[in-house]
N, C-alpha and C. Protein backbone atom coordinates (compact mmCIF):
# COMPACT_ATOMS: atom_id res chain seq x y z
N UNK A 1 -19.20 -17.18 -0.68
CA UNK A 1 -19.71 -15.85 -0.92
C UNK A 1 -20.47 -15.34 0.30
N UNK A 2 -21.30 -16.61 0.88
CA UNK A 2 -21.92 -15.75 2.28
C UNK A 2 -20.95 -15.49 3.45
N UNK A 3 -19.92 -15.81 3.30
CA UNK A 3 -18.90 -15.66 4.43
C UNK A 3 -18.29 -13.87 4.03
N UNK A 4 -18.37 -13.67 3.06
CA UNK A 4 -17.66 -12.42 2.78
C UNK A 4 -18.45 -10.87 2.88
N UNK A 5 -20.29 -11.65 2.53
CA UNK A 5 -20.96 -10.55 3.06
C UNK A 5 -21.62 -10.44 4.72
N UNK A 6 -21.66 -11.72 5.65
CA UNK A 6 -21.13 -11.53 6.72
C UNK A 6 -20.18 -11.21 7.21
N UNK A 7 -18.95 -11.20 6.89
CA UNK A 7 -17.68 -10.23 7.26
C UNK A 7 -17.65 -8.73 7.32
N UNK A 8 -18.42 -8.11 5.61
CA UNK A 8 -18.31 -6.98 5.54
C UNK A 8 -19.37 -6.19 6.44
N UNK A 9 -20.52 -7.03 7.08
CA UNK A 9 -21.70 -6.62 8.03
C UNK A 9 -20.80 -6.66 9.12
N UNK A 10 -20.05 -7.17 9.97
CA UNK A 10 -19.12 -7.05 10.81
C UNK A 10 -18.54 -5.99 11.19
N UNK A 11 -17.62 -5.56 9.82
CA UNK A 11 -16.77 -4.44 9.87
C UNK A 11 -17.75 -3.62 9.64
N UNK A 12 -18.40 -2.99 9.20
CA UNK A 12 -18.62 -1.92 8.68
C UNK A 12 -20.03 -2.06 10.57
N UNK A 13 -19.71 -2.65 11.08
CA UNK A 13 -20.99 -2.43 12.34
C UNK A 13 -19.85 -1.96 13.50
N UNK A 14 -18.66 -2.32 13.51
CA UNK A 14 -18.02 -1.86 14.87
C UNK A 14 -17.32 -0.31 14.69
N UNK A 15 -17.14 -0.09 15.72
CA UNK A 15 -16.88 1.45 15.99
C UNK A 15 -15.26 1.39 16.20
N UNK A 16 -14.43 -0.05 16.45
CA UNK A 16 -13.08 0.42 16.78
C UNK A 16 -12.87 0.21 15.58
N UNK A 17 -11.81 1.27 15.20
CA UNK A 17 -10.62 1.73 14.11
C UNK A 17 -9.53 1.90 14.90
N UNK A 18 -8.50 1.34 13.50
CA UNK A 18 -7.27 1.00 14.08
C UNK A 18 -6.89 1.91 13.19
N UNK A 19 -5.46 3.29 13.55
CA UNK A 19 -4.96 3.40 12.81
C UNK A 19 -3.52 2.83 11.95
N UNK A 20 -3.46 2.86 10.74
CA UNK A 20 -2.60 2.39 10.50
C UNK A 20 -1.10 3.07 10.19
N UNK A 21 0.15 2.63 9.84
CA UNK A 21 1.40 3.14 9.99
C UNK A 21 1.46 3.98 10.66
N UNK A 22 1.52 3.82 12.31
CA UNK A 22 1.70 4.90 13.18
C UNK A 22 3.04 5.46 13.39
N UNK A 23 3.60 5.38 12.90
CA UNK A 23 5.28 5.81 12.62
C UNK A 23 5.51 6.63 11.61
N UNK A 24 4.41 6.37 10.49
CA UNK A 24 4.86 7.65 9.05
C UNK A 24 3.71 8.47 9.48
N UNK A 25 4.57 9.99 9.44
CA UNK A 25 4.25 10.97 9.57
C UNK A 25 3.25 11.38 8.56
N UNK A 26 2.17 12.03 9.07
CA UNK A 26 1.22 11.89 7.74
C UNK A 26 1.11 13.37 6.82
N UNK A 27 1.09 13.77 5.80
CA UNK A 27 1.19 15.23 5.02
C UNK A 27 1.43 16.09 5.96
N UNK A 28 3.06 16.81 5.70
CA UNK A 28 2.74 18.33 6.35
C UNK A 28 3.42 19.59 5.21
N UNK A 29 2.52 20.52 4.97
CA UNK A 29 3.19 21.21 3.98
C UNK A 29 4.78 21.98 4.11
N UNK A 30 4.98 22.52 5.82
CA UNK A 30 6.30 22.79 5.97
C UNK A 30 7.61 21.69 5.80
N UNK A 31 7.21 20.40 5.89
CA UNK A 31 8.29 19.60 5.61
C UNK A 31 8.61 18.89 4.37
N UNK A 32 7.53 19.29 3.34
CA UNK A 32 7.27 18.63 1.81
C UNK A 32 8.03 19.27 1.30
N UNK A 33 8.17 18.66 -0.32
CA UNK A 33 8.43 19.56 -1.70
C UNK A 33 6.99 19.29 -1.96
N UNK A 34 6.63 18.82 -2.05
CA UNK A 34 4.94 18.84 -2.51
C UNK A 34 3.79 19.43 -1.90
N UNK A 35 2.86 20.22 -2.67
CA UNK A 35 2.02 21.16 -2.53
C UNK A 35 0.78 20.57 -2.51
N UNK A 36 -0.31 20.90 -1.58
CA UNK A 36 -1.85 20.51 -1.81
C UNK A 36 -2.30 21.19 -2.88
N UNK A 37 -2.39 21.18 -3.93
CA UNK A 37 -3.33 21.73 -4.85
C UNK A 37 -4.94 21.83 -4.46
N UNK A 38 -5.48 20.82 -3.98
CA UNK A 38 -6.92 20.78 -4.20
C UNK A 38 -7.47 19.19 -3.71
N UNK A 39 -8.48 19.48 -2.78
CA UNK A 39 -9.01 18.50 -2.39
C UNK A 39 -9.61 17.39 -3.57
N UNK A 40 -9.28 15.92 -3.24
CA UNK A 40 -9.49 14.98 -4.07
C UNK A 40 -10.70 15.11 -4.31
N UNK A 41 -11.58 15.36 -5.89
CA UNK A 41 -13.18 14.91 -5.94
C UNK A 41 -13.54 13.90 -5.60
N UNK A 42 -14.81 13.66 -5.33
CA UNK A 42 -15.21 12.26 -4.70
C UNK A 42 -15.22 11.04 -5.89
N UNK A 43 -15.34 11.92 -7.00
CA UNK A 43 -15.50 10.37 -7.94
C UNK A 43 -13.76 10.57 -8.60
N UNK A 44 -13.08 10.99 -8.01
CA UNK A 44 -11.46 10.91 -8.49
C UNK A 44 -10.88 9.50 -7.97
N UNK A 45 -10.48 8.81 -9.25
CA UNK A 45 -9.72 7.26 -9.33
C UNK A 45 -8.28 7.31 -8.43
N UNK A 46 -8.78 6.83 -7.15
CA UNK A 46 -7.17 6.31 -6.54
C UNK A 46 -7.08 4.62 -6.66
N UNK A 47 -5.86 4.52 -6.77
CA UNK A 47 -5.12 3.33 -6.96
C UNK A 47 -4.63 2.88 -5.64
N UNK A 48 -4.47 2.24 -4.86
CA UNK A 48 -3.86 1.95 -3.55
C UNK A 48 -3.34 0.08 -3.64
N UNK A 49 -2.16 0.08 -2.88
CA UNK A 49 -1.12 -1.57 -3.04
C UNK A 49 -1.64 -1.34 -1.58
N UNK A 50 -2.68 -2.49 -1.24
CA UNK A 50 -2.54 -3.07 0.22
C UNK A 50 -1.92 -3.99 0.30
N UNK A 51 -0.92 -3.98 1.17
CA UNK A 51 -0.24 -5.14 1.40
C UNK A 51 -0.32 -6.05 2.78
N UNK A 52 -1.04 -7.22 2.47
CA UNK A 52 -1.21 -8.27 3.40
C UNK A 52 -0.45 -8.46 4.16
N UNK A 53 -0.84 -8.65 5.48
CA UNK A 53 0.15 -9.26 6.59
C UNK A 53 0.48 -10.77 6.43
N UNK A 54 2.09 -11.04 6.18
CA UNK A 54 2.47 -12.06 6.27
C UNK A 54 2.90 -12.60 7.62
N UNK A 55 2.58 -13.87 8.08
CA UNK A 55 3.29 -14.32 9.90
C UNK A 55 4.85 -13.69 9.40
N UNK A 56 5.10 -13.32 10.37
CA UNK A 56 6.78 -13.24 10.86
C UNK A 56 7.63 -14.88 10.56
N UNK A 57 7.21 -15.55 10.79
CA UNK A 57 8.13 -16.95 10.71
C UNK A 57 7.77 -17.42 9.14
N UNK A 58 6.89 -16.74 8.47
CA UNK A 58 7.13 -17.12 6.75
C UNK A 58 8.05 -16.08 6.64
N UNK A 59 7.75 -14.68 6.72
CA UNK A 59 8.58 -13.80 6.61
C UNK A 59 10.46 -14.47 6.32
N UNK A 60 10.79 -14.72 7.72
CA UNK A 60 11.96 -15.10 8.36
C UNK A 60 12.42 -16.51 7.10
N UNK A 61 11.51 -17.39 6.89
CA UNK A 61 12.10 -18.81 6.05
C UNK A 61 12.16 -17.66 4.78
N UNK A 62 11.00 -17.28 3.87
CA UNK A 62 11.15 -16.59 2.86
C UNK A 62 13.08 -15.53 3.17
N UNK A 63 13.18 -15.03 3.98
CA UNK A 63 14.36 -14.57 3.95
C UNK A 63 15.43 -15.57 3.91
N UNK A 64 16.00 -16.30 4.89
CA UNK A 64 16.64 -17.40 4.85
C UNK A 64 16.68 -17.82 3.02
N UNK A 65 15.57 -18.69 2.74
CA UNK A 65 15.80 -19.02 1.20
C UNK A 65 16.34 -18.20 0.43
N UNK A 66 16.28 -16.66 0.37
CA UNK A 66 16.80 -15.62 -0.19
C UNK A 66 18.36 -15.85 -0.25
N UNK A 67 18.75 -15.85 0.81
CA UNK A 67 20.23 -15.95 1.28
C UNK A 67 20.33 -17.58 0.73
N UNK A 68 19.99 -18.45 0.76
CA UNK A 68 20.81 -19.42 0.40
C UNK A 68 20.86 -19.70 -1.14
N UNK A 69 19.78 -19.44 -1.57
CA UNK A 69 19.53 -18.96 -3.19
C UNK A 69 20.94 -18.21 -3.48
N UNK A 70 20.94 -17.08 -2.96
CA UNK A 70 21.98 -16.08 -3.14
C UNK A 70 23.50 -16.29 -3.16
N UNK A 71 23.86 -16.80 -2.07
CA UNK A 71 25.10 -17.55 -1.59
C UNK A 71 25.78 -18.75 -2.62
N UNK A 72 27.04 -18.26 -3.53
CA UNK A 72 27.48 -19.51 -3.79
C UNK A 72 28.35 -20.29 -3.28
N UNK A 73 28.61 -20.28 -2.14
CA UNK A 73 28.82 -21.31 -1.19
C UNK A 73 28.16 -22.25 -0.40
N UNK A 74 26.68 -22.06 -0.66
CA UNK A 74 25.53 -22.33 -0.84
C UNK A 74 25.15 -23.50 -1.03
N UNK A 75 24.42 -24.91 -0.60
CA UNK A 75 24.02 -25.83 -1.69
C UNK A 75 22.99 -25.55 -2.69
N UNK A 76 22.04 -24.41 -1.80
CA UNK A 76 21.22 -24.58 -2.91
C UNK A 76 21.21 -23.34 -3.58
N UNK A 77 22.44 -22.61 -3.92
CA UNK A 77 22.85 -21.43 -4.76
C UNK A 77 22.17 -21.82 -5.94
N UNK A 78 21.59 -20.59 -6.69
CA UNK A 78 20.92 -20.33 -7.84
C UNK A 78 19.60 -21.78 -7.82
N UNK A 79 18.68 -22.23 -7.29
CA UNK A 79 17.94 -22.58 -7.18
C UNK A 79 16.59 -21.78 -6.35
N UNK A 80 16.48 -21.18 -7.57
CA UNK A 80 15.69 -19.92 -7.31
C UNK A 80 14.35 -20.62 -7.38
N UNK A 81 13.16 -19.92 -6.22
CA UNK A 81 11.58 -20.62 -6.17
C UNK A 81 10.74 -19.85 -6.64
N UNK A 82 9.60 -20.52 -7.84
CA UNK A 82 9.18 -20.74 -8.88
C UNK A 82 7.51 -19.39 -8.22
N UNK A 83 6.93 -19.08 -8.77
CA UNK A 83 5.91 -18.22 -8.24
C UNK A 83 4.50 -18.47 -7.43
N UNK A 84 4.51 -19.88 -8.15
CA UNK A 84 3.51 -20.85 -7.33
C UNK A 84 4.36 -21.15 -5.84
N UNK A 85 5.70 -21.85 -5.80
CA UNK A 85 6.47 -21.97 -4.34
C UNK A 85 7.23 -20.29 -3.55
N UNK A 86 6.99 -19.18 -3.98
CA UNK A 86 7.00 -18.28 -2.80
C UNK A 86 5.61 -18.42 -2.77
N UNK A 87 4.69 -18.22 -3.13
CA UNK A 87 3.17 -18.63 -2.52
C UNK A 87 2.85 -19.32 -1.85
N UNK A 88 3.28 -20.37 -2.04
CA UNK A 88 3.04 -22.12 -0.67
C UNK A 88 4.05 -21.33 0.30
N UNK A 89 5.15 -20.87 0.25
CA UNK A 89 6.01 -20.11 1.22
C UNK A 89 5.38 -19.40 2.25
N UNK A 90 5.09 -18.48 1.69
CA UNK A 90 3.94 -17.09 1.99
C UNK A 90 3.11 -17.64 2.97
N UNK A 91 2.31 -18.71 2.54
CA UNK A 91 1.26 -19.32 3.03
C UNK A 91 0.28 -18.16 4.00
N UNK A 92 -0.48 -16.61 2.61
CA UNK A 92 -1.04 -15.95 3.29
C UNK A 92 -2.60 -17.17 3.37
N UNK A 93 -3.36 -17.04 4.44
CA UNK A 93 -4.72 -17.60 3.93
C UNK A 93 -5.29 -16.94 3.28
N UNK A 94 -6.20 -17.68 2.38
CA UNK A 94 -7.19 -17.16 2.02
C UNK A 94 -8.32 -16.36 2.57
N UNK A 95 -8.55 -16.92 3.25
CA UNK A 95 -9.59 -16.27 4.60
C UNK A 95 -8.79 -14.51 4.87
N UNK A 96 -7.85 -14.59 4.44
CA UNK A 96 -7.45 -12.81 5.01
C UNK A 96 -7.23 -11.89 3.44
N UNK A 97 -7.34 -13.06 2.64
CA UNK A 97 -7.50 -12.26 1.28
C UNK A 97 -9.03 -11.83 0.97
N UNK A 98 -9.93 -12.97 1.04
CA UNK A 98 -11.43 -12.70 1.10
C UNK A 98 -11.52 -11.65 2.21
N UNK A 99 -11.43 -11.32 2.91
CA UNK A 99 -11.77 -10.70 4.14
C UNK A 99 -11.31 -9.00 3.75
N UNK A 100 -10.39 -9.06 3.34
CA UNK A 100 -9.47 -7.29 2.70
C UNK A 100 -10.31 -7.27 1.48
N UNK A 101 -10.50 -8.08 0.84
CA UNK A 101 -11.37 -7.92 -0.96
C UNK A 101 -12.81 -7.37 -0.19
N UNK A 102 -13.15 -8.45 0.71
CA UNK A 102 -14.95 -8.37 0.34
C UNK A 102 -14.80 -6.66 1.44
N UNK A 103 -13.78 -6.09 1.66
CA UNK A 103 -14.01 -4.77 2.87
C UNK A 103 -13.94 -3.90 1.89
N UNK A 104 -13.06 -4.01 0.74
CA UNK A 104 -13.13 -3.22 -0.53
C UNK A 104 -14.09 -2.93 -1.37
N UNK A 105 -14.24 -3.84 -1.40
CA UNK A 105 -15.30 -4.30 -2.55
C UNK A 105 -16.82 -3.49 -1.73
N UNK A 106 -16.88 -3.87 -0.71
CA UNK A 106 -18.42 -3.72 -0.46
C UNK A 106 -18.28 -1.82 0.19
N UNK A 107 -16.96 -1.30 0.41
CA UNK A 107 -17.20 -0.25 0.69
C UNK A 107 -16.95 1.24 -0.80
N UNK A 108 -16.72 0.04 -1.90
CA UNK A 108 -16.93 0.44 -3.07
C UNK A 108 -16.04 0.72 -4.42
N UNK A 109 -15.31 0.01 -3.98
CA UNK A 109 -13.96 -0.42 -5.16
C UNK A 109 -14.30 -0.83 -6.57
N UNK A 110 -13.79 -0.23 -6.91
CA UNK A 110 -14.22 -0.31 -8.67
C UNK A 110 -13.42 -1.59 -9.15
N UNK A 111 -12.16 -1.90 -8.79
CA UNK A 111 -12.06 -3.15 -8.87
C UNK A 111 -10.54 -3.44 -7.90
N UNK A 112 -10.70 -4.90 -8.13
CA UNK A 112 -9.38 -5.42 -7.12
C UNK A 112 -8.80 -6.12 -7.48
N UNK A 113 -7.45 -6.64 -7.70
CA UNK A 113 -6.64 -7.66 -7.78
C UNK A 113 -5.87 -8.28 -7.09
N UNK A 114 -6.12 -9.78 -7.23
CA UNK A 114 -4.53 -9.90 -5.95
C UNK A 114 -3.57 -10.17 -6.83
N UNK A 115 -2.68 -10.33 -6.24
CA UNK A 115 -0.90 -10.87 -6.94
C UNK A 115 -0.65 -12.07 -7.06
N UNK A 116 0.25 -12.57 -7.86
CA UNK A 116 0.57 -13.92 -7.57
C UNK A 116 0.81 -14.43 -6.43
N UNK A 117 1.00 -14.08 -5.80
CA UNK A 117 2.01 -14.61 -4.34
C UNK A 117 0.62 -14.53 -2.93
N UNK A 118 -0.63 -13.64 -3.43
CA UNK A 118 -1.49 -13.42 -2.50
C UNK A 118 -1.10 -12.78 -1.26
N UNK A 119 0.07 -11.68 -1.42
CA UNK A 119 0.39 -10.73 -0.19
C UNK A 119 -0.38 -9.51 -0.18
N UNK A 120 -0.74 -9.27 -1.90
CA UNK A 120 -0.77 -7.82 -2.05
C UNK A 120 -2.40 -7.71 -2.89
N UNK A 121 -3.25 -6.91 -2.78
CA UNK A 121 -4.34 -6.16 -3.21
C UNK A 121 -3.63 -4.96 -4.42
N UNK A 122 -4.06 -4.92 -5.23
CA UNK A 122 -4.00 -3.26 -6.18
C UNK A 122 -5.66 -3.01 -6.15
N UNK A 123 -5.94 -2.06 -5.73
CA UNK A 123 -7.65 -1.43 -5.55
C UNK A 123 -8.15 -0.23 -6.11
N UNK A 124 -8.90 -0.02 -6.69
CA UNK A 124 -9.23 1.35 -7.44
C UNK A 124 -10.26 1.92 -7.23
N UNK A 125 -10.51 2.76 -6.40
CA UNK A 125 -12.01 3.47 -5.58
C UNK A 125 -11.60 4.79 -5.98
N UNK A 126 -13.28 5.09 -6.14
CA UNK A 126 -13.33 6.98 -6.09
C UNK A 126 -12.76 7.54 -4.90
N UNK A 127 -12.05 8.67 -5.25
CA UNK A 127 -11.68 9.01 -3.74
C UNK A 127 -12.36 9.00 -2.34
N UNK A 128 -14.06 9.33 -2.76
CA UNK A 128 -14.69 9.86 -2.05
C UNK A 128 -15.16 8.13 -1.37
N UNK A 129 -14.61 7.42 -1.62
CA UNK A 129 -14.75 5.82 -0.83
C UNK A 129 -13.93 5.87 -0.23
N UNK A 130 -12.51 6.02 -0.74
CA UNK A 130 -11.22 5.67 -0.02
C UNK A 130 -11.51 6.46 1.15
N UNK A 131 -12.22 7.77 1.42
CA UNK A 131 -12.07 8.89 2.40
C UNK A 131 -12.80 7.55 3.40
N UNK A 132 -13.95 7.21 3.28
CA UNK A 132 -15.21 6.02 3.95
C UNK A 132 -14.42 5.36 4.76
N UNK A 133 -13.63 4.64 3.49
CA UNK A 133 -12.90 3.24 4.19
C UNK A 133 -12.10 3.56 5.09
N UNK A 134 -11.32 4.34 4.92
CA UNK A 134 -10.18 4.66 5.39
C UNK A 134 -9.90 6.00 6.71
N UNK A 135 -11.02 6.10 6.52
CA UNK A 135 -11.02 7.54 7.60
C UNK A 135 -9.85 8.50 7.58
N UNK A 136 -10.02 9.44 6.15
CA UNK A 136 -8.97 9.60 6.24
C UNK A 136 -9.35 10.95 5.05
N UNK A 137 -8.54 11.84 4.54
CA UNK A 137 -9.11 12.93 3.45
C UNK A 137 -8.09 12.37 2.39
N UNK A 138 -8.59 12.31 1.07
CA UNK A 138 -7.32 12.68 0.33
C UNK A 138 -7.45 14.01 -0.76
N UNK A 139 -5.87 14.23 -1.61
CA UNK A 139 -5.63 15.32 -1.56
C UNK A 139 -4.93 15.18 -3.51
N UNK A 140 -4.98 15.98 -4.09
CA UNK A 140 -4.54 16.15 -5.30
C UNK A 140 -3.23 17.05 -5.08
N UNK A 141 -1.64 17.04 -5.23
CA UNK A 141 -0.43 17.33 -4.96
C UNK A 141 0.04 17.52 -6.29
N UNK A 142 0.94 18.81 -5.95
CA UNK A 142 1.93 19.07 -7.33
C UNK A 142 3.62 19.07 -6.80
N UNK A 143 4.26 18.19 -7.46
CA UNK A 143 5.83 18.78 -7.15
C UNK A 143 6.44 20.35 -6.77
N UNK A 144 6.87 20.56 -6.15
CA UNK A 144 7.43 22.56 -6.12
C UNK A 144 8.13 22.70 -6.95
N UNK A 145 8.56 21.84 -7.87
CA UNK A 145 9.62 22.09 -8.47
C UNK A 145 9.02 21.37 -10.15
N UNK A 146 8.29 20.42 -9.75
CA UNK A 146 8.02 19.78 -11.16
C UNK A 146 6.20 19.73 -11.36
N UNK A 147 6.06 21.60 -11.27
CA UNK A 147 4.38 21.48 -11.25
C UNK A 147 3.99 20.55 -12.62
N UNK A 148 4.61 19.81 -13.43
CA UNK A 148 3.54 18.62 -14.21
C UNK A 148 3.41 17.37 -13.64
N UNK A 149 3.80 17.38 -12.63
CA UNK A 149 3.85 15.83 -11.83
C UNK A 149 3.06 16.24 -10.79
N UNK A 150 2.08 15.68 -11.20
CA UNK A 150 0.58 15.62 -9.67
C UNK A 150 0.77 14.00 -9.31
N UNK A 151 -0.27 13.77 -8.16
CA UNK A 151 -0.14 12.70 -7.40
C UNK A 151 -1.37 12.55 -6.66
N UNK A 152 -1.79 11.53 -6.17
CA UNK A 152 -3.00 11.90 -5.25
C UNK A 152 -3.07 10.86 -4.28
N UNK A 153 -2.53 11.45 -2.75
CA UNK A 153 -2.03 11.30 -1.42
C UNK A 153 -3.26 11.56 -0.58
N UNK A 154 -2.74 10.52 0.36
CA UNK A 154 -3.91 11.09 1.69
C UNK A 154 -3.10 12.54 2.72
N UNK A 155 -4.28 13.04 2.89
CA UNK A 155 -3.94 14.65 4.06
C UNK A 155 -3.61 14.29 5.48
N UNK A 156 -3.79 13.32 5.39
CA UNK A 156 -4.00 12.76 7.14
C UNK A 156 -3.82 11.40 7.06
N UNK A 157 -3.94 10.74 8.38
CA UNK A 157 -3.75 9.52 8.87
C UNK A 157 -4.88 8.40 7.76
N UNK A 158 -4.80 7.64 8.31
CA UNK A 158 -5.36 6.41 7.62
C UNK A 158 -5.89 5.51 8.71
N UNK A 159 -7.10 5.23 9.15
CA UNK A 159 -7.48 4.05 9.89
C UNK A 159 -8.23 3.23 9.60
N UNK A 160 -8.50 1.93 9.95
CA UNK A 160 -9.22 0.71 9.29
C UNK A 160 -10.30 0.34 10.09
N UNK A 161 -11.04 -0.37 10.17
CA UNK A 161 -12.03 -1.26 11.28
C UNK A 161 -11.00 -2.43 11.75
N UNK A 162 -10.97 -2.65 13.09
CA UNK A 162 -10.09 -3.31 13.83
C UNK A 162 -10.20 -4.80 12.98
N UNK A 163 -11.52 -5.09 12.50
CA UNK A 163 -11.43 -6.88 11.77
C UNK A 163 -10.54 -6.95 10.74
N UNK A 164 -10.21 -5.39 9.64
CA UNK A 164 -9.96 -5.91 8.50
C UNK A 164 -8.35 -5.56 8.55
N UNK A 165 -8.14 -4.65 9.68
CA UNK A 165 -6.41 -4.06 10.28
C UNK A 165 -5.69 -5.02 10.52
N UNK A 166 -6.13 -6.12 11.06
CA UNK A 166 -5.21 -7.04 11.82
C UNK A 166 -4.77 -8.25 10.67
N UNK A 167 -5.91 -8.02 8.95
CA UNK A 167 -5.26 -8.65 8.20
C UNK A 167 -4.58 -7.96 6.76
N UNK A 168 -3.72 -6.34 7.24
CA UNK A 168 -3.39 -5.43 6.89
C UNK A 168 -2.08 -5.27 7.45
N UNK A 169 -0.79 -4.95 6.35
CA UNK A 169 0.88 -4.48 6.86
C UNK A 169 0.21 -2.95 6.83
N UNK A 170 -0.12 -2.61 5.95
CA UNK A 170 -0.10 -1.40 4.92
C UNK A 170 -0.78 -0.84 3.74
N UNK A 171 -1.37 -0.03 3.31
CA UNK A 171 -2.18 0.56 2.43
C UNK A 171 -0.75 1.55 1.70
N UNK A 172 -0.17 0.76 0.42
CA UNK A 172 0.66 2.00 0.28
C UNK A 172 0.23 2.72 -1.19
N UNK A 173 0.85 4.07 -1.35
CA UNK A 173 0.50 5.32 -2.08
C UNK A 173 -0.78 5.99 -1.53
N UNK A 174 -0.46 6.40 0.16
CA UNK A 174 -1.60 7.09 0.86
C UNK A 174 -0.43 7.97 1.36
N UNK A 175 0.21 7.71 2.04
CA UNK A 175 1.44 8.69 3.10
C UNK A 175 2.57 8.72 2.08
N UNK A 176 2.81 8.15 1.67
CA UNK A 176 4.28 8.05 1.11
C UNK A 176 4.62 8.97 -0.10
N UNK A 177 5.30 9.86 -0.02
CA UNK A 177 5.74 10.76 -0.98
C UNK A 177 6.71 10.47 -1.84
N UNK A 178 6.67 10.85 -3.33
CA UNK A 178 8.29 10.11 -4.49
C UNK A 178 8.97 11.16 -3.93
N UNK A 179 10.37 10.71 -3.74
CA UNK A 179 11.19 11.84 -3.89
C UNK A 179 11.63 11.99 -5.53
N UNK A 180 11.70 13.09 -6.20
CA UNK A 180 11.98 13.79 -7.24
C UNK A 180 13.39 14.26 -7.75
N UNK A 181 14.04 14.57 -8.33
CA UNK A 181 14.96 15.22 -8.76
C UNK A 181 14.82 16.53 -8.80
N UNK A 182 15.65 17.66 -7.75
CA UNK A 182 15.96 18.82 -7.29
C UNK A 182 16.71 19.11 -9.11
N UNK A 183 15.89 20.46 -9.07
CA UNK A 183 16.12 20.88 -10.50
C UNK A 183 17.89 21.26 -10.55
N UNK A 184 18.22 21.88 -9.30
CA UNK A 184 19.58 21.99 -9.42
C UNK A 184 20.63 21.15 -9.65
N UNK A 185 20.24 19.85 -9.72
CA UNK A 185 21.20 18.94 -9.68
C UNK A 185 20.76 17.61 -11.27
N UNK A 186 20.07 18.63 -12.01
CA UNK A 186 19.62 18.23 -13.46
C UNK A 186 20.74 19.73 -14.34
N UNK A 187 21.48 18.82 -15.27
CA UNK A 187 22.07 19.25 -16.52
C UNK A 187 23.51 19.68 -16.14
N UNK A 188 23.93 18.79 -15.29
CA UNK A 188 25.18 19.17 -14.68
C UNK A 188 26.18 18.54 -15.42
N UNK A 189 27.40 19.32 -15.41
CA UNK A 189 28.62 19.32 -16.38
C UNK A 189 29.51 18.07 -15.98
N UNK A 190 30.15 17.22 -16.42
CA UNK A 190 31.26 16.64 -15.46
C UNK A 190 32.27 17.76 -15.72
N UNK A 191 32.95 17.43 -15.00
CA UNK A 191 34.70 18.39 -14.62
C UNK A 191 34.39 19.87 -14.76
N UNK A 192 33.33 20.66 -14.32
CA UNK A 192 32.49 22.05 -14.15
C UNK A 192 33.21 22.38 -12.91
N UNK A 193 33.30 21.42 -11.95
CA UNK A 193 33.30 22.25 -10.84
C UNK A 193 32.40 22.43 -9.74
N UNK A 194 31.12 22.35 -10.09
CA UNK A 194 30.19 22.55 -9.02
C UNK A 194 29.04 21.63 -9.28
């Protein structure tokens, strides 16, 4: 336990931020179907899947086993691994699960879970934390097409404190938009024509 509130004195003391998924484009209203309705309240419940960085060479065996699992030409076709062995697989440490929890937790997460497998966080902070942690705004969204389907997305980028980034793939349901069903292509005929 004292290792996790020295960690979070760490992060929360340095000034570099890393941003994260620098490749996804972050909210723009000309390229959406989805609309900003209204800035997220601060005590509004977001949900966020962080997903742990796994090494590349578990990555790579975890794939491999996939394929030979898969393959019945295979020896070890249909000898599928059990939830405890993709975990020993995985082999995330612990040390990078404590380390993402206690950055949550202490910057104000209502609660956290990990997964079986220890890749993944589910986290539930008022918005007005997630904005803290994350350096980042979020935003309350309506479909253009299906105003009963709201959502609540970040407006902008996402960045971390460099200690807790480097044991971070991804923060997802911040950038990432559902795609929906285009009303035009709901209640269509077969053999109509169009």
């Amino acid at each position: 336990m004292h290792k996790l509130i020295t960690f979070g004195f760490v992060a929360a003391s340095r000034a570099d931020w890393i941003q994260k998924e620098r490749d996804v484009k972050p909210y723009n209203a000309q390229d959406s179907m989805w609309e900003l309705m209204q800035d997220a309240p601060a005590d509004h419940e977001v949900i966020m899947t962080v997903a742990l960085k796994v090494e590349d060479d578990r990555l790579a065996l975890l794939e491999k086993v996939f394929w030979e699992v898969s393959d019945p030409n295979h020896g070890q076709y249909g000898q599928h691994l059990t939830t405890e062995e993709i975990t020993q697989l995985l082999a995330v440490p612990q040390s990078r699960v404590e380390a993402v929890s206690a950055y949550f937790s202490q910057q104000g997460a209502s609660s956290i879970e990990v997964n079986p497998h220890k890749d993944m966080l589910t986290v539930n902070m008022p918005a007005g934390a997630v904005e803290k942690a994350l350096k980042t705004k979020m935003g309350i969204f309506v479909h253009s097409e299906h105003s009963h389907v709201s959502i609540t997305r970040s407006q902008t980028t996402y960045h971390m404190p460099e200690e807790v980034a480097e044991h971070v793939s991804m923060v997802g349901e911040l950038l990432q938009f559902p795609r929906m069903p285009l009303k035009k292509l709901q209640n269509l005929q077969a053999g109509a024509g169009s």
